[in-house]
N, C-alpha and C. Protein backbone atom coordinates (compact mmCIF):
# COMPACT_ATOMS: atom_id res chain seq x y z
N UNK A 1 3.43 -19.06 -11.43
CA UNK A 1 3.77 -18.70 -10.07
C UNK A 1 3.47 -17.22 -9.84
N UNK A 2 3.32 -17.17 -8.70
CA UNK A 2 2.71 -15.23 -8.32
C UNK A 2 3.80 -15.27 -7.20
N UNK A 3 4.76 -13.80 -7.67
CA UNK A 3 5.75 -13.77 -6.54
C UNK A 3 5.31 -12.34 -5.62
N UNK A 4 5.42 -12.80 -4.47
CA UNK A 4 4.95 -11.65 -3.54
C UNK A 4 5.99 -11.15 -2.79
N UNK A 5 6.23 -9.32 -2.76
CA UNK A 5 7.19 -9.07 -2.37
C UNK A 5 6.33 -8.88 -0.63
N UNK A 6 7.58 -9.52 0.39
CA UNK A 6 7.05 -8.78 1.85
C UNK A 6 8.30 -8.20 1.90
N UNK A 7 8.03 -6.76 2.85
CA UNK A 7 8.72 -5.60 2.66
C UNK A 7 8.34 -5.40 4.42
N UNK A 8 9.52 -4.94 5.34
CA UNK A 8 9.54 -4.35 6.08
C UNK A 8 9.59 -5.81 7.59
N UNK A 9 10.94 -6.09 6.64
CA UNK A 9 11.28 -7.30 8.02
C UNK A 9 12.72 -6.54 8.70
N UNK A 10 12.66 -7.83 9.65
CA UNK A 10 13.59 -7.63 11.36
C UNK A 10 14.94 -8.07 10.20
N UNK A 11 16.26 -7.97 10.51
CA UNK A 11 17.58 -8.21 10.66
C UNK A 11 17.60 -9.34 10.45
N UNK A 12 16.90 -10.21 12.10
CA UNK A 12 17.34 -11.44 12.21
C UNK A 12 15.90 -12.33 11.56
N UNK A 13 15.08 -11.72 10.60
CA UNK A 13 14.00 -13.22 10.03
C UNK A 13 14.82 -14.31 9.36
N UNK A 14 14.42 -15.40 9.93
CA UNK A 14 14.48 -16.25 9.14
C UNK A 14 13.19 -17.00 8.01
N UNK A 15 13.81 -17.47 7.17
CA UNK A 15 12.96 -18.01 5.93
C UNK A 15 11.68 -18.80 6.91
N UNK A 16 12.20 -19.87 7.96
CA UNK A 16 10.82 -20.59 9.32
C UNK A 16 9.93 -19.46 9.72
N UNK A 17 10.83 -18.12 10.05
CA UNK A 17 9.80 -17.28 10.55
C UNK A 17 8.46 -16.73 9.50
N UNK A 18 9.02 -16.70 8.46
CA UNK A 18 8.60 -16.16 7.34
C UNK A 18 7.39 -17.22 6.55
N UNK A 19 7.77 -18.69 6.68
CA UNK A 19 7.00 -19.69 6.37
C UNK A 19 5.61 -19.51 7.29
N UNK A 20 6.03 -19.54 8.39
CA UNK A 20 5.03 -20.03 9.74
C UNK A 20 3.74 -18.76 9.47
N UNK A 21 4.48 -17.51 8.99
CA UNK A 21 3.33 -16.43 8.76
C UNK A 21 2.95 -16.75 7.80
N UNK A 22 3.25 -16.96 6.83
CA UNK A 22 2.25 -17.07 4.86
C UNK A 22 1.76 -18.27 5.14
N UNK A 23 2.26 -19.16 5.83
CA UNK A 23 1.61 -20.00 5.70
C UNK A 23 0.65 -20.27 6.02
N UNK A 24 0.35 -19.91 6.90
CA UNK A 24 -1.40 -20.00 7.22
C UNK A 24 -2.61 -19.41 6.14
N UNK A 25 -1.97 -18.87 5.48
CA UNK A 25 -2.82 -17.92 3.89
C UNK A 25 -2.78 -19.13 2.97
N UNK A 26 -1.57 -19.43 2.68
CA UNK A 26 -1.17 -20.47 1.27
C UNK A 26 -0.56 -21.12 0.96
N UNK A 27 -0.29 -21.97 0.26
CA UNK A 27 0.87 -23.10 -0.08
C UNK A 27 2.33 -22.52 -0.50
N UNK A 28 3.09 -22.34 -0.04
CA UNK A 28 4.33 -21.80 -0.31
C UNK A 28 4.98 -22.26 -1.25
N UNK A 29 5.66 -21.77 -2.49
CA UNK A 29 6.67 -22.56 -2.80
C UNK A 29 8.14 -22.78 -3.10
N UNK A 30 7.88 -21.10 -2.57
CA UNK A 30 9.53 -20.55 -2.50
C UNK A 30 9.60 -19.26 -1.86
N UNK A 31 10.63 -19.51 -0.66
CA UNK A 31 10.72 -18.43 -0.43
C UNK A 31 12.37 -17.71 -0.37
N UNK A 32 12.88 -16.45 -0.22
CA UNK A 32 13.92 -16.06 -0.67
C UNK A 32 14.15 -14.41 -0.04
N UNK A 33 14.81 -15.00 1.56
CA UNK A 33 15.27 -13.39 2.01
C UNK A 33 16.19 -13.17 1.29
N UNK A 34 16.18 -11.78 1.59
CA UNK A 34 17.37 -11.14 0.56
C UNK A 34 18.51 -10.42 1.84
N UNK A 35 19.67 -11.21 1.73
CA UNK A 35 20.42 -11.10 2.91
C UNK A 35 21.77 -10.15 2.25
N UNK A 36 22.69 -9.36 3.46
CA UNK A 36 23.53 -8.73 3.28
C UNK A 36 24.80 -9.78 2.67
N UNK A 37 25.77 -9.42 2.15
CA UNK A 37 26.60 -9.82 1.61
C UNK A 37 27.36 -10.51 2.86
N UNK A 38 28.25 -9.65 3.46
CA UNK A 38 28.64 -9.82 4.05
C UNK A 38 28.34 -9.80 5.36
N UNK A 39 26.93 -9.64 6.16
CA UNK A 39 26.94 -9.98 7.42
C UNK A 39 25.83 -11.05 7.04
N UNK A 40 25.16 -11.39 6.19
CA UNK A 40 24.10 -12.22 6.12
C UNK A 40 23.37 -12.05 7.13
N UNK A 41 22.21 -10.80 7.01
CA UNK A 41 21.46 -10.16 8.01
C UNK A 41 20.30 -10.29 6.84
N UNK A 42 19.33 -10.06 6.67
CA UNK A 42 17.80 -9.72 6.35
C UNK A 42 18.27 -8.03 5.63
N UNK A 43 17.79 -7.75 4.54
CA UNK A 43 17.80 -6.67 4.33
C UNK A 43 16.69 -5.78 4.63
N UNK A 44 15.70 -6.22 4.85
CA UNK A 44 14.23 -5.86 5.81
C UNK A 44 13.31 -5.94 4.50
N UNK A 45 13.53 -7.33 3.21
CA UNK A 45 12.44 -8.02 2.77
C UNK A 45 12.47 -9.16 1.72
N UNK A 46 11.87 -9.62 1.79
CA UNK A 46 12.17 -11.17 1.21
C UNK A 46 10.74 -11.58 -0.33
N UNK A 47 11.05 -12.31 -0.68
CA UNK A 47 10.05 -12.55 -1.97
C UNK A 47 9.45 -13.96 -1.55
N UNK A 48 8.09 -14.36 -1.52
CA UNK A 48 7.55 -15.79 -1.41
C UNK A 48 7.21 -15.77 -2.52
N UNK A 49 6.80 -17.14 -3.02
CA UNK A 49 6.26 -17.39 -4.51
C UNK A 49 5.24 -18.62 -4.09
N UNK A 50 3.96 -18.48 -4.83
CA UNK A 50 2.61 -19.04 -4.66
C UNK A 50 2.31 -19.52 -6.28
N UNK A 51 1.41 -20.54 -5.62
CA UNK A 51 1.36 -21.43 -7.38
C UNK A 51 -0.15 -20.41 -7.65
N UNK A 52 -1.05 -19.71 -7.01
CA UNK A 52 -2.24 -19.11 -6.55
C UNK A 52 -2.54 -18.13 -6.71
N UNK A 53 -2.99 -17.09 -7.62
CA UNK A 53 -3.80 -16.14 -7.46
C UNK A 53 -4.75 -15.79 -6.18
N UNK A 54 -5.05 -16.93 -6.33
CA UNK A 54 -6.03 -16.27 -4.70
C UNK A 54 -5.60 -16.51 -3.25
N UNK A 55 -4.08 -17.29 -3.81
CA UNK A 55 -3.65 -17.49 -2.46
C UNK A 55 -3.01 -16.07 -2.17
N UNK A 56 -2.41 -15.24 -3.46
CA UNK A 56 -1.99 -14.24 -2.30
C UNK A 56 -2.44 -13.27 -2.44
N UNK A 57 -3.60 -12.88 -2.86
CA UNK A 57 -4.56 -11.91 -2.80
C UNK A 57 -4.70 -11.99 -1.43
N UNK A 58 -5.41 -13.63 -0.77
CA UNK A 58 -5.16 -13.50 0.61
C UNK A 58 -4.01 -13.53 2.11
N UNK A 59 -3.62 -13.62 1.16
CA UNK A 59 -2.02 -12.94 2.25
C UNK A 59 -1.58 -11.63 1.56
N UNK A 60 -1.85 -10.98 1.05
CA UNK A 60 -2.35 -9.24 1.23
C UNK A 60 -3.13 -9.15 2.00
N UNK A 61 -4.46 -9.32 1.97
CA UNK A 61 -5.45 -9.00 2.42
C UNK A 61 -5.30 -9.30 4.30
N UNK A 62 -4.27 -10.45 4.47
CA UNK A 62 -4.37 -10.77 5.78
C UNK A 62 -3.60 -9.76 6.19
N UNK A 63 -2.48 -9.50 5.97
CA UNK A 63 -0.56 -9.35 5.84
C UNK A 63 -0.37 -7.81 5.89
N UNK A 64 -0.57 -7.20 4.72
CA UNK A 64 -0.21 -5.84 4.04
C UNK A 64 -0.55 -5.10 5.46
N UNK A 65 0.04 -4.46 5.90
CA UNK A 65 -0.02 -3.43 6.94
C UNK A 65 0.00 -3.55 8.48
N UNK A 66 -0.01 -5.06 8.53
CA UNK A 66 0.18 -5.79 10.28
C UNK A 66 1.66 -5.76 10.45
N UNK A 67 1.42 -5.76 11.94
CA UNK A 67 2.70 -5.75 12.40
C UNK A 67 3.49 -7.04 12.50
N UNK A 68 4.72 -7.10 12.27
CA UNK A 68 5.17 -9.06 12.35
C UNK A 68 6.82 -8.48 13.49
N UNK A 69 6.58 -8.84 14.76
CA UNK A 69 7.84 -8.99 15.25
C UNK A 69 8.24 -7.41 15.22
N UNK A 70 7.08 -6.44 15.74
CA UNK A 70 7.92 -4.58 15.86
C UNK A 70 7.50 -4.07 14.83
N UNK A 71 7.57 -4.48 13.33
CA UNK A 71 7.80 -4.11 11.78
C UNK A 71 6.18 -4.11 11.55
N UNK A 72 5.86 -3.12 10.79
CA UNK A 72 4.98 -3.38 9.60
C UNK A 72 5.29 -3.85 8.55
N UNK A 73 4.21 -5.03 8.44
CA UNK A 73 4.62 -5.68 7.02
C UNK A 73 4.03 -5.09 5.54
N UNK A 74 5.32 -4.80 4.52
CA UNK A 74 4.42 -4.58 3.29
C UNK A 74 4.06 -5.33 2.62
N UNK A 75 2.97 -5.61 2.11
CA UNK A 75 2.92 -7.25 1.02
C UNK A 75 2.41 -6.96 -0.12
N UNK A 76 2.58 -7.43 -1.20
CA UNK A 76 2.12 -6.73 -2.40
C UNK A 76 2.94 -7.51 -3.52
N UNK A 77 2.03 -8.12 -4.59
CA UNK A 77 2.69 -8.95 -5.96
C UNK A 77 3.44 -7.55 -6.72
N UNK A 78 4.76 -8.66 -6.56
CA UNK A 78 5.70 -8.06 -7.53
C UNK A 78 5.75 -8.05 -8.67
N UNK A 79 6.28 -6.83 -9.11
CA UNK A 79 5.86 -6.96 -10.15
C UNK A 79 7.46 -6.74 -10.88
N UNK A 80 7.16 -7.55 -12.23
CA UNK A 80 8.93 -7.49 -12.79
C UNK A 80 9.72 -6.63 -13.08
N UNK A 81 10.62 -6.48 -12.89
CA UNK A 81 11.92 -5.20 -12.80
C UNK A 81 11.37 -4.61 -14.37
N UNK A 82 11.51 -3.85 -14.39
CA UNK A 82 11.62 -3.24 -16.17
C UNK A 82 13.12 -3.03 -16.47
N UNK A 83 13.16 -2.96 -17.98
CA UNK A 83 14.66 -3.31 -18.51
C UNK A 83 15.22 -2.19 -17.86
N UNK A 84 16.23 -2.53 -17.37
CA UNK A 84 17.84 -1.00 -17.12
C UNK A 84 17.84 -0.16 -18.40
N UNK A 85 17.96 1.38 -18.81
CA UNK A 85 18.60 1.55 -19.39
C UNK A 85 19.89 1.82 -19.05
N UNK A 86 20.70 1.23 -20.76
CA UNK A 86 21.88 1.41 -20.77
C UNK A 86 22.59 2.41 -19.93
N UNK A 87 23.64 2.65 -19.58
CA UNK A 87 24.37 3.61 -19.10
C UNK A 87 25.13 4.16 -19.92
N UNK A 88 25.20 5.61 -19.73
CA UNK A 88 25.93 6.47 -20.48
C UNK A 88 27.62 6.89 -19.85
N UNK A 89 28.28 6.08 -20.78
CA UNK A 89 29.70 6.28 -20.39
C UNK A 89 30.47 7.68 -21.02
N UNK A 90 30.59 9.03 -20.02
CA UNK A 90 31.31 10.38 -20.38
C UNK A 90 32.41 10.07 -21.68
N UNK A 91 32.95 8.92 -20.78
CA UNK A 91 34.96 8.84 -21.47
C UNK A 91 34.92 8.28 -22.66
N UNK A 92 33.85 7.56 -22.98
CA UNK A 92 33.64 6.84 -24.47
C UNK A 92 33.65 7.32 -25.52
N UNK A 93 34.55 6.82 -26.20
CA UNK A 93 34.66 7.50 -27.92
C UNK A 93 34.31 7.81 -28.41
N UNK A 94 33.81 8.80 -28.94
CA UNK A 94 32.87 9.33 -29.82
C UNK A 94 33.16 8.50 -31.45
N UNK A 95 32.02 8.21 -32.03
CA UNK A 95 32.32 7.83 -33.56
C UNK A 95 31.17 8.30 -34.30
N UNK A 96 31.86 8.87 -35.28
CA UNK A 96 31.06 9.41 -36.73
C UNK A 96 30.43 8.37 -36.89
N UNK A 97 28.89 8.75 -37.60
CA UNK A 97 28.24 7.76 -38.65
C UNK A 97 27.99 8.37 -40.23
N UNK A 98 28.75 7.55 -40.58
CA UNK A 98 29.03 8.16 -42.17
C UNK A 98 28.23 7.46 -43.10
């Protein structure tokens, strides 16, 4: 699967609104706004996922920098988080290594 981040949506998209645009590029097979906790609003971008290499080369190529609904859209394969480092806790115990 090739997951494509779109970056720079409205409040109110819905996942239909979001279909009806990629879709005309490629076969969809998941898609996934990323909504507020508590107002369940659009955080202004959502992830689609394509079985396709070339499907979303061409939904970049269509996508990346048009306007959708006011917004410029960003589009661009995501790419995977890299590991967290750990966090450094001040209050933590110090211990000898002997």
């Amino acid at each position: 699967m090739i997951k494509l981040f779109v970056g720079g949506l409205r409040p109110d998209v819905s996942e239909m609104d979001i279909a009806m645009l990629i879709g005309l590029y490629c076969n969809i097979e998941t898609i996934k706004v990323v909504r507020d906790r508590a107002t369940h609003k659009c955080k202004g971008y959502a992830f689609v996922e394509t079985s396709k290499l070339e499907d979303a080369q061409r939904v970049i190529s269509a996508l990346n920098g048009e306007s959708f609904k006011g917004n410029v859209l960003t589009i661009k394969v995501s790419e995977d988080e890299a590991p967290k480092a750990p966090k450094f806790n001040k209050f933590a115990s110090k211990r000898s290594i002997r």
